[in-house]
Protein backbone atom coordinates (compact mmCIF):
# COMPACT_ATOMS: atom_id res chain seq x y z
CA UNK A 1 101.42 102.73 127.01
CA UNK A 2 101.49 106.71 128.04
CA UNK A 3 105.36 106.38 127.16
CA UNK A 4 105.55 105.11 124.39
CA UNK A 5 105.15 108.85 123.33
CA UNK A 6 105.64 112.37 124.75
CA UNK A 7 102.94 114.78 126.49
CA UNK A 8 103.42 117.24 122.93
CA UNK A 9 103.84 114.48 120.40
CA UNK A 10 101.74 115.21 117.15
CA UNK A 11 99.88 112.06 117.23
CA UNK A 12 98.30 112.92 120.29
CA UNK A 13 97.01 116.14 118.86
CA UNK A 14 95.84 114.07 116.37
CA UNK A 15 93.60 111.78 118.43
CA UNK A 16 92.51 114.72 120.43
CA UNK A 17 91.43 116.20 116.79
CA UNK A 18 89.58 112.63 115.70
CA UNK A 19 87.60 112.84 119.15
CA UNK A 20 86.26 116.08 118.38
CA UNK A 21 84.89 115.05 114.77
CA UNK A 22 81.54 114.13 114.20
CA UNK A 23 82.35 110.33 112.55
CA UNK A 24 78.77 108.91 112.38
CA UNK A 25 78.97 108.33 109.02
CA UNK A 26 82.03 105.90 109.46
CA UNK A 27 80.02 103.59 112.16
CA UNK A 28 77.08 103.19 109.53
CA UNK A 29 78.77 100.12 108.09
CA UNK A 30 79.64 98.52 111.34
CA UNK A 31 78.15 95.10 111.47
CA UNK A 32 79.85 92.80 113.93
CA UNK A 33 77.40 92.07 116.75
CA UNK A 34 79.21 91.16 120.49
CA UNK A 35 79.56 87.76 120.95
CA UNK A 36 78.63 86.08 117.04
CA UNK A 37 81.89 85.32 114.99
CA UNK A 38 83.67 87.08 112.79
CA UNK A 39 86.37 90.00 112.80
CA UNK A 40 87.00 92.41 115.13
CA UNK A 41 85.93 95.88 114.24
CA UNK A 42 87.80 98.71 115.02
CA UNK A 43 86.58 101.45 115.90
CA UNK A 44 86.35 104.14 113.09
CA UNK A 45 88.17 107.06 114.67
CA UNK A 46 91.13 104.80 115.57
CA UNK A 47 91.35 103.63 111.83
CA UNK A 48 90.21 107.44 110.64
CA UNK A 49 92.91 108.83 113.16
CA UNK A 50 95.76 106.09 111.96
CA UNK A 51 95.38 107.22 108.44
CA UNK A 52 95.97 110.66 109.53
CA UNK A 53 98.72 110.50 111.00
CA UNK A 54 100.01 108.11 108.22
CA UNK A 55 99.33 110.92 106.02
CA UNK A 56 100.90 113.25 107.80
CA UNK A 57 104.22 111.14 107.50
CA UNK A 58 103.59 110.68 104.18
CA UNK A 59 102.71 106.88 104.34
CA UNK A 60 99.51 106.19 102.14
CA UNK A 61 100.72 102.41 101.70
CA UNK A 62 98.27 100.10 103.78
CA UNK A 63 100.86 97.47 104.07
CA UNK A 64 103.70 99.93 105.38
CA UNK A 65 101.01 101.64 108.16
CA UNK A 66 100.51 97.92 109.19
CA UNK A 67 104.28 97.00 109.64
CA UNK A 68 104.44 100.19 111.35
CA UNK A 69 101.77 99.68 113.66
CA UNK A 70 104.24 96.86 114.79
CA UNK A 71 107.20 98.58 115.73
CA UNK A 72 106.89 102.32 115.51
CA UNK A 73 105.93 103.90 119.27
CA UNK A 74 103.26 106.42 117.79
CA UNK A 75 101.36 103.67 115.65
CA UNK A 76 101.65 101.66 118.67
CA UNK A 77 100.39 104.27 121.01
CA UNK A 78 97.27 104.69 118.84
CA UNK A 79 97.24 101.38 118.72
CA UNK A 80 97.41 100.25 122.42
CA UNK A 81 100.09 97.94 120.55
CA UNK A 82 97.30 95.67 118.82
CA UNK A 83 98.16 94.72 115.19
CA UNK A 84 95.96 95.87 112.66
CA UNK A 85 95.80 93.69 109.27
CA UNK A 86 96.41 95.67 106.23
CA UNK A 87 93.45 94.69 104.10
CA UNK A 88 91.49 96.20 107.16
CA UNK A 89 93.38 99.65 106.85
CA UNK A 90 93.16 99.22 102.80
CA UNK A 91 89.07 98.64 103.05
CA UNK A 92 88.61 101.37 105.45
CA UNK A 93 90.41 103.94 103.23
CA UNK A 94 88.50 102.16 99.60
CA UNK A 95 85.59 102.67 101.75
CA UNK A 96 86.20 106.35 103.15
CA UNK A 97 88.44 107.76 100.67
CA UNK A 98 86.88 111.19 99.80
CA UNK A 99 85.75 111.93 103.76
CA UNK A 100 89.24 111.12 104.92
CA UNK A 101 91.19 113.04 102.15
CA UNK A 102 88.56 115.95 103.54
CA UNK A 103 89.47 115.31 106.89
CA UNK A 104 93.01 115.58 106.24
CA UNK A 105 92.70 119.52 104.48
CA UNK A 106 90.81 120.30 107.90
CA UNK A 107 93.67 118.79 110.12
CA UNK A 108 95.90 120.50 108.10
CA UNK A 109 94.29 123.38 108.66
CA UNK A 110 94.06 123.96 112.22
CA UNK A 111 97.66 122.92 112.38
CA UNK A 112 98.07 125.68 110.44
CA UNK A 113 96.19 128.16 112.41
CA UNK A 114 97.32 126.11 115.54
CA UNK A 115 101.23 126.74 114.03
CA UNK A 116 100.03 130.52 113.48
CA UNK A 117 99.16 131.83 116.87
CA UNK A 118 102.62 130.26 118.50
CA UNK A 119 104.58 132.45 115.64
């Protein structure tokens, strides 16, 4: 899994970023109890830090992060190369729209100030 990507690949700056967020809010709606039916949940900052990254590429399509989640080795990487079903990305964002367009300004700006201090 570790090479499906480089050491200095920006998705792993990413993830770094997403673990040092406080994401409470986005485990409030978690439901699914271990061992009853039902769907898998994912875990908020994997879905928060997917739709970063997507973001970053430009990709706001549900449907396209999902196919790329398939094939592409940074989706996959974030991943650990488990498919993720679109209408789960699409509810997530529906859900978390406002908090994750906010937590995109604030990635964008410590890559900003990150991009600064190596000038």
């Amino acid at each position: 899994m570790e090479r499906l990507v480089s050491e200095d690949h920006e998705v792993r700056a990413i993830w770094e970023f997403t673990g040092h967020l406080d994401l409470a809010a986005y485990y409030e709606n978690i439901h699914s109890v271990e061992g009853r039916a039902g769907s898998t949940a994912f875990d908020p900052r994997l879905l928060v830090g997917i739709w970063i990254y997507a973001y970053s590429k430009g990709t706001g399509s549900a449907r396209e992060i999902s196919r790329l989640c398939e094939y592409d080795p940074a989706y996959q990487w974030l991943t650990g190369m488990e498919p993720i079903n679109y209408h789960t990305l699409a509810d997530f964002r529906s859900s978390h729209k406002d908090s994750l367009d906010q937590l995109f300004v604030q990635v964008l700006k410590h890559h900003e100030r990150r991009g600064s201090h190596h000038a």
